[in-house]
Protein backbone atom coordinates (compact mmCIF):
# COMPACT_ATOMS: atom_id res chain seq x y z
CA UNK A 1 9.34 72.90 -11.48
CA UNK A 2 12.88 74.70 -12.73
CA UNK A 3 14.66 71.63 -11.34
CA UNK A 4 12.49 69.09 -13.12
CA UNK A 5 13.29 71.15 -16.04
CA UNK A 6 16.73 71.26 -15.51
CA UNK A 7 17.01 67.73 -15.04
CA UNK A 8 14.73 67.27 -18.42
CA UNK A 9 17.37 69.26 -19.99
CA UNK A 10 20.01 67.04 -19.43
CA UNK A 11 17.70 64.22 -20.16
CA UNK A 12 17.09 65.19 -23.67
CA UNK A 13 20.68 65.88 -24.37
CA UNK A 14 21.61 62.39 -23.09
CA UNK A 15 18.51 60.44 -24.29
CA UNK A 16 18.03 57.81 -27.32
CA UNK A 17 19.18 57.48 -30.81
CA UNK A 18 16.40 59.85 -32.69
CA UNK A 19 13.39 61.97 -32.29
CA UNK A 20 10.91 59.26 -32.38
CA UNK A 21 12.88 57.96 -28.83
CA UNK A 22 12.69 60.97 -27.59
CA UNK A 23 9.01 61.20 -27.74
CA UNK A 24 7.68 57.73 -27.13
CA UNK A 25 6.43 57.55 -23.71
CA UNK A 26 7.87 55.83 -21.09
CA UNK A 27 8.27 52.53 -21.34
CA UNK A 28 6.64 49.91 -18.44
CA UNK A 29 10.18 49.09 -17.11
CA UNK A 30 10.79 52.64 -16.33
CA UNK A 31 7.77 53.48 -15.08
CA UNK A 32 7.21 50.73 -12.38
CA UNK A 33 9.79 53.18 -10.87
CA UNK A 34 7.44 55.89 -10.47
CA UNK A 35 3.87 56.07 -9.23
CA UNK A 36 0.97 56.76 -12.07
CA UNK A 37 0.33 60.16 -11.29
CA UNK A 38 4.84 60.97 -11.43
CA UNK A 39 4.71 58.99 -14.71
CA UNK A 40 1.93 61.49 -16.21
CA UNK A 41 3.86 64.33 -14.35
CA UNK A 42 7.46 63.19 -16.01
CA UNK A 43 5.60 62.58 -19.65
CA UNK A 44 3.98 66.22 -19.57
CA UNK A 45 7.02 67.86 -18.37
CA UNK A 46 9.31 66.14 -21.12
CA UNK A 47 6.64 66.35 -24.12
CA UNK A 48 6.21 70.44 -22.94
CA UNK A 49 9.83 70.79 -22.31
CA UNK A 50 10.63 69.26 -26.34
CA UNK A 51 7.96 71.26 -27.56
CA UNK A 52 9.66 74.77 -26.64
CA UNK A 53 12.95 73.24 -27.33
CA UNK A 54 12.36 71.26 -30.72
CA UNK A 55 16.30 72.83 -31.22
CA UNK A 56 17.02 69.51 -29.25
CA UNK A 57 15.82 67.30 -31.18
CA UNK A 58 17.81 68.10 -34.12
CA UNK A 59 20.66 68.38 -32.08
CA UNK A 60 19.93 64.68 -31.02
CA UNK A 61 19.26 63.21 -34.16
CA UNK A 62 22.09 65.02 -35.40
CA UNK A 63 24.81 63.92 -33.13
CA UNK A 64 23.10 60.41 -33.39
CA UNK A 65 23.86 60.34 -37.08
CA UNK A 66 27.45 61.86 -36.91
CA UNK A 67 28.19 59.08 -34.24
CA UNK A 68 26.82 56.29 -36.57
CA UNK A 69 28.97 58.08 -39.75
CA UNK A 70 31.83 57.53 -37.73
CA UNK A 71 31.50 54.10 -36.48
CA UNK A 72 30.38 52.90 -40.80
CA UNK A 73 33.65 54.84 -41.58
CA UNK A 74 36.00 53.00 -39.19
CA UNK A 75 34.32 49.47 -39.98
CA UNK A 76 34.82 49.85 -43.83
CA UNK A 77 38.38 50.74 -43.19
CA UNK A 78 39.15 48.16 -41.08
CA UNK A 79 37.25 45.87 -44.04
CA UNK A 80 39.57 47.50 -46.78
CA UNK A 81 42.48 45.49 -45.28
CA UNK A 82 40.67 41.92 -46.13
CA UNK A 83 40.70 43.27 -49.82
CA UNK A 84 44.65 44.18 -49.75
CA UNK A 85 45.24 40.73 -51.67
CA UNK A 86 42.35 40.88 -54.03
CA UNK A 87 43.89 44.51 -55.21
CA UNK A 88 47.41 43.52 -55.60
CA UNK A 89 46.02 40.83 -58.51
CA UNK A 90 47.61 41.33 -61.90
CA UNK A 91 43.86 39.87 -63.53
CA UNK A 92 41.86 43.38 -62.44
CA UNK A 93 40.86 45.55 -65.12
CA UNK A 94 43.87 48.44 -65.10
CA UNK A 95 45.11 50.94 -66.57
CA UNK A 96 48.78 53.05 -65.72
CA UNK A 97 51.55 51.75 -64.51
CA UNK A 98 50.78 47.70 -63.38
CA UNK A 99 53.70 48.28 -60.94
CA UNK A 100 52.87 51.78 -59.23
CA UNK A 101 53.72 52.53 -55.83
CA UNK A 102 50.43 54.10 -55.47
CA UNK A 103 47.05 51.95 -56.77
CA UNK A 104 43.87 54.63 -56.99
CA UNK A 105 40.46 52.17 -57.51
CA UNK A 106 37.12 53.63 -58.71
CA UNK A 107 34.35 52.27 -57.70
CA UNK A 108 31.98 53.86 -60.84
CA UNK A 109 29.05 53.35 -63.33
CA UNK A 110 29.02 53.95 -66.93
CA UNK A 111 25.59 56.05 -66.69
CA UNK A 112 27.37 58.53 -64.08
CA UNK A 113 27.78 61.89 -65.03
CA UNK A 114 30.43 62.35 -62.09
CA UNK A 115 31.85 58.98 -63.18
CA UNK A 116 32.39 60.93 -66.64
CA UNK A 117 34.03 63.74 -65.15
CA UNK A 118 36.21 61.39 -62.74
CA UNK A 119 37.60 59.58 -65.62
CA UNK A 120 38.73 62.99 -67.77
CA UNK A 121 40.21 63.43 -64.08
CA UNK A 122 42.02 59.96 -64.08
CA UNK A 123 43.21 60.65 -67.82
CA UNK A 124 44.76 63.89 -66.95
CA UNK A 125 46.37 62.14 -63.55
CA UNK A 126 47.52 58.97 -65.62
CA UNK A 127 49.25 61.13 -67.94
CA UNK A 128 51.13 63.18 -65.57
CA UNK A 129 51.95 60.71 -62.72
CA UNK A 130 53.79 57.35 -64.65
CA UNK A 131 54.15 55.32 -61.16
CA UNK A 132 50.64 55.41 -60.53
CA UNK A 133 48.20 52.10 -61.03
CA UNK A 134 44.51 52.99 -61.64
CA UNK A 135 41.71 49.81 -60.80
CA UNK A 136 38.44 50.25 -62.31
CA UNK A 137 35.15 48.11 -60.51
CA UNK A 138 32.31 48.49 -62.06
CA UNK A 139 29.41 49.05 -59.72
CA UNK A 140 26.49 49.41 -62.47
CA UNK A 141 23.76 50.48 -59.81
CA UNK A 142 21.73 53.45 -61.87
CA UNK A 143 19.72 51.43 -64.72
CA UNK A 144 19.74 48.26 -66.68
CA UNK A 145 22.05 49.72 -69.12
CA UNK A 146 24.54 50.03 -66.88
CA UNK A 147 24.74 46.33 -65.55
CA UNK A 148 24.58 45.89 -69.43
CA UNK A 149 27.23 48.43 -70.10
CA UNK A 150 29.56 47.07 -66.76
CA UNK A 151 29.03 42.89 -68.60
CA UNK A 152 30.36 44.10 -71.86
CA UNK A 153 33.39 45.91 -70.64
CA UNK A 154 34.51 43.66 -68.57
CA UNK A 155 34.38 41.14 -71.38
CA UNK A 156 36.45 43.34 -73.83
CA UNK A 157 38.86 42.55 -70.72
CA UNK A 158 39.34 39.36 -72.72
CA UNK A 159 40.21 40.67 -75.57
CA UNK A 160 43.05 42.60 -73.73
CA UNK A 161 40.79 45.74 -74.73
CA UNK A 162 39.05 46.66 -71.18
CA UNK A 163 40.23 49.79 -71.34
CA UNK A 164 39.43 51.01 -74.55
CA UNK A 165 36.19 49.67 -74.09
CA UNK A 166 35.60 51.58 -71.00
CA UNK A 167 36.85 54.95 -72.52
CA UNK A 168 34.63 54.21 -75.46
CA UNK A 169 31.73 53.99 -73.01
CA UNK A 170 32.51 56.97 -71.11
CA UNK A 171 32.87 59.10 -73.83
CA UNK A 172 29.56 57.63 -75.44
CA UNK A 173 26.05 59.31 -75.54
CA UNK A 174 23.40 57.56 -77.12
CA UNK A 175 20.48 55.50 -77.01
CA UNK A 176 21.14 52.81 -74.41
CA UNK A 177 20.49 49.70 -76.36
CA UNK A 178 22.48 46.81 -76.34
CA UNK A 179 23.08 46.71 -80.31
CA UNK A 180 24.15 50.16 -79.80
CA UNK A 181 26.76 49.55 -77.02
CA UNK A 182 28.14 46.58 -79.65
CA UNK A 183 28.13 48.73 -82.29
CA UNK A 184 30.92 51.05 -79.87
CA UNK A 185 32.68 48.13 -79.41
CA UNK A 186 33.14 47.06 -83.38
CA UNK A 187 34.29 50.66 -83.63
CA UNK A 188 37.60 49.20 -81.52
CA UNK A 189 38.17 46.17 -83.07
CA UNK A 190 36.58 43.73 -80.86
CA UNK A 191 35.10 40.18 -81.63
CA UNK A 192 31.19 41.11 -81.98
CA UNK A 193 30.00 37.27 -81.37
CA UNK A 194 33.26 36.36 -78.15
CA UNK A 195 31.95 39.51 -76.86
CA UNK A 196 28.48 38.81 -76.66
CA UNK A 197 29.24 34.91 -75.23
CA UNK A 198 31.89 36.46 -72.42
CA UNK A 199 29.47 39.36 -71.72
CA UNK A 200 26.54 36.71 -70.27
CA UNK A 201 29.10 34.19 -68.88
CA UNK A 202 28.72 33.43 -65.36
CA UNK A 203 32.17 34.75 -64.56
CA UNK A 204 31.23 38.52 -65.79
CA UNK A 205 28.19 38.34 -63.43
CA UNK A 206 30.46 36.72 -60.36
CA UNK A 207 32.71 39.56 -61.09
CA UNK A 208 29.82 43.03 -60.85
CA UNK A 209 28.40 40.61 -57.44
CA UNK A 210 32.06 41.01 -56.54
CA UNK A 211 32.57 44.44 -57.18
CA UNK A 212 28.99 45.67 -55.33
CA UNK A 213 29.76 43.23 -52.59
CA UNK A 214 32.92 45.10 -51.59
CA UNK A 215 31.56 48.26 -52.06
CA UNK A 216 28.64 47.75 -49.95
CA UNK A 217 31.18 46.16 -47.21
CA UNK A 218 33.73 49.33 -47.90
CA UNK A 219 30.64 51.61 -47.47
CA UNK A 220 30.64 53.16 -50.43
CA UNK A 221 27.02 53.65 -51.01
CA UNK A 222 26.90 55.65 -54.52
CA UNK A 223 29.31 56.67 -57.49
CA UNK A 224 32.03 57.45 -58.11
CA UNK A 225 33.76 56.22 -55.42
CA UNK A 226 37.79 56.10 -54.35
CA UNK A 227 40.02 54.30 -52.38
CA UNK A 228 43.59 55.73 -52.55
CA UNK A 229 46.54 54.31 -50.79
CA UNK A 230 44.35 52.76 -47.85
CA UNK A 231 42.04 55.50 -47.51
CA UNK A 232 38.54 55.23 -48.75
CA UNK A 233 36.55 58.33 -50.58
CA UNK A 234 33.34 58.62 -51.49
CA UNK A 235 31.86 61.30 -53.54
CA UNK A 236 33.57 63.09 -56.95
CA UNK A 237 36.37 64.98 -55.17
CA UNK A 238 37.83 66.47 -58.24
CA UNK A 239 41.46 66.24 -60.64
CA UNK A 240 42.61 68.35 -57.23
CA UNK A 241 41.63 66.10 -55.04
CA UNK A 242 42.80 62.91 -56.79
CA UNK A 243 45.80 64.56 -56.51
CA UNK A 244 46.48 65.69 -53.39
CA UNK A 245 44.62 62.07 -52.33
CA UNK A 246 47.59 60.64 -54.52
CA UNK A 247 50.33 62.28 -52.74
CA UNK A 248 48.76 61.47 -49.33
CA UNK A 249 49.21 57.55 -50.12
CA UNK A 250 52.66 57.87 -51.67
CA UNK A 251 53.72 59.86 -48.47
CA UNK A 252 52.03 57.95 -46.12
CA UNK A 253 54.30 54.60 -48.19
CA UNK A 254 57.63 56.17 -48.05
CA UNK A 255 57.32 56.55 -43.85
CA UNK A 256 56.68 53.49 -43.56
CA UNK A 257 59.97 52.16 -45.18
């Protein structure tokens, strides 16, 4: 009995992808390997032995989930070098320096109280760092208002006034009407009636499918989101961490020259 244990042990540690394989029975493959009555034996042993050791489980699933992480992480990395030409285009909405040595892209959404936070952090970063070039993709994924929000931006882009419009949205709380999110944009200056025609062209929608199509491939799964450099981070990480993220890439340049 302690060495059927002890090989159940090992077993569970080594065994399947979650806790539902580790508790399905054995499967008809296996068991033509074993007589009826050492198939019931094995099943009782290994159901008794997870009961008083549920610890293992966890530990599975865990370990399980941590491998997957890994594996997502390395594919969207590898994935981020397809996009190297689409993020050296001079058309992408920008703001900073177009000619930086280091290009930061958020991945963000205009409903995004993170997002908000992020851009007071790209401000501040902006201001102090003049060879830096910030890309802004809109990935409008919390309401209608934000796919709404992400189509009128991006048509202030030609206006030459994407960026004002996008500060002007992040810095706006109100009701989240259309007429209301034109009324922010008359504030600027911009054409009311080219606005509304750009906003539901076909080439403002190809643009968001775009935009959430890379960020689905690049794995980043909510907002904001960062790539710096050729490093991908997901998650608010902070004026701190934008910085230190910064100086990563712009080291990481200068040793490869």
């Amino acid at each position: 009995m302690k060495k059927n244990i002890k090989n159940l042990k090992f077993l569970a540690l080594t065994l399947g992808t979650c806790a539902a394989a580790l508790l399905a029975p054995i499967n008809t493959a296996q068991a033509e390997t074993f007589t009826a009555k050492q198939t019931k034996e094995i099943e009782v042993l290994f159901k008794k032995f997870l009961s008083e050791n549920p610890e293992l489980i966890l530990e599975t699933v865990d370990n399980y989930r941590s491998t997957q992480e890994k594996l997502t992480q390395q594919s969207a990395q590898k994935n981020l070098a397809e996009y190297e030409d689409y993020f050296a285009a001079k058309d992408l909405p920008t703001a900073g320096n177009p000619d930086g040595d280091v290009t930061l892209v958020e991945y963000f959404d205009y409903n995004c109280g993170y997002c908000r936070k992020a851009f007071e952090d790209i401000v501040v970063l902006l201001e102090e760092d003049k060879n830096l070039r910030v890309i802004f993709q809109e990935m409008p994924i919390l309401s209608p208002s934000s796919i709404n929000m992400a189509s009128i931006a991006l048509a202030a882009q030609e206006q030459g006034k994407y960026f004002e419009m996008h500060q002007a949205l992040m810095d706006y709380r109100g009701g989240q009407s259309d007429e209301a999110f034109y009324g922010v944009a008359k504030k600027i200056g911009l054409d009311i009636e080219k606005l509304k025609i750009a906003a539901g062209s076909d080439e403002v929608k190809a643009k968001i499918k775009k935009s959430m199509d890379m960020a689905k491939t690049l794995d980043i799964r909510g907002t904001p989101g960062f790539i710096i450099g050729d490093k991908i981070y997901p998650g608010y990480i902070g004026l701190d961490g934008l910085r230190e993220a910064v100086k990563d890439a712009r080291d990481a340049k200068a040793k490869t020259k």
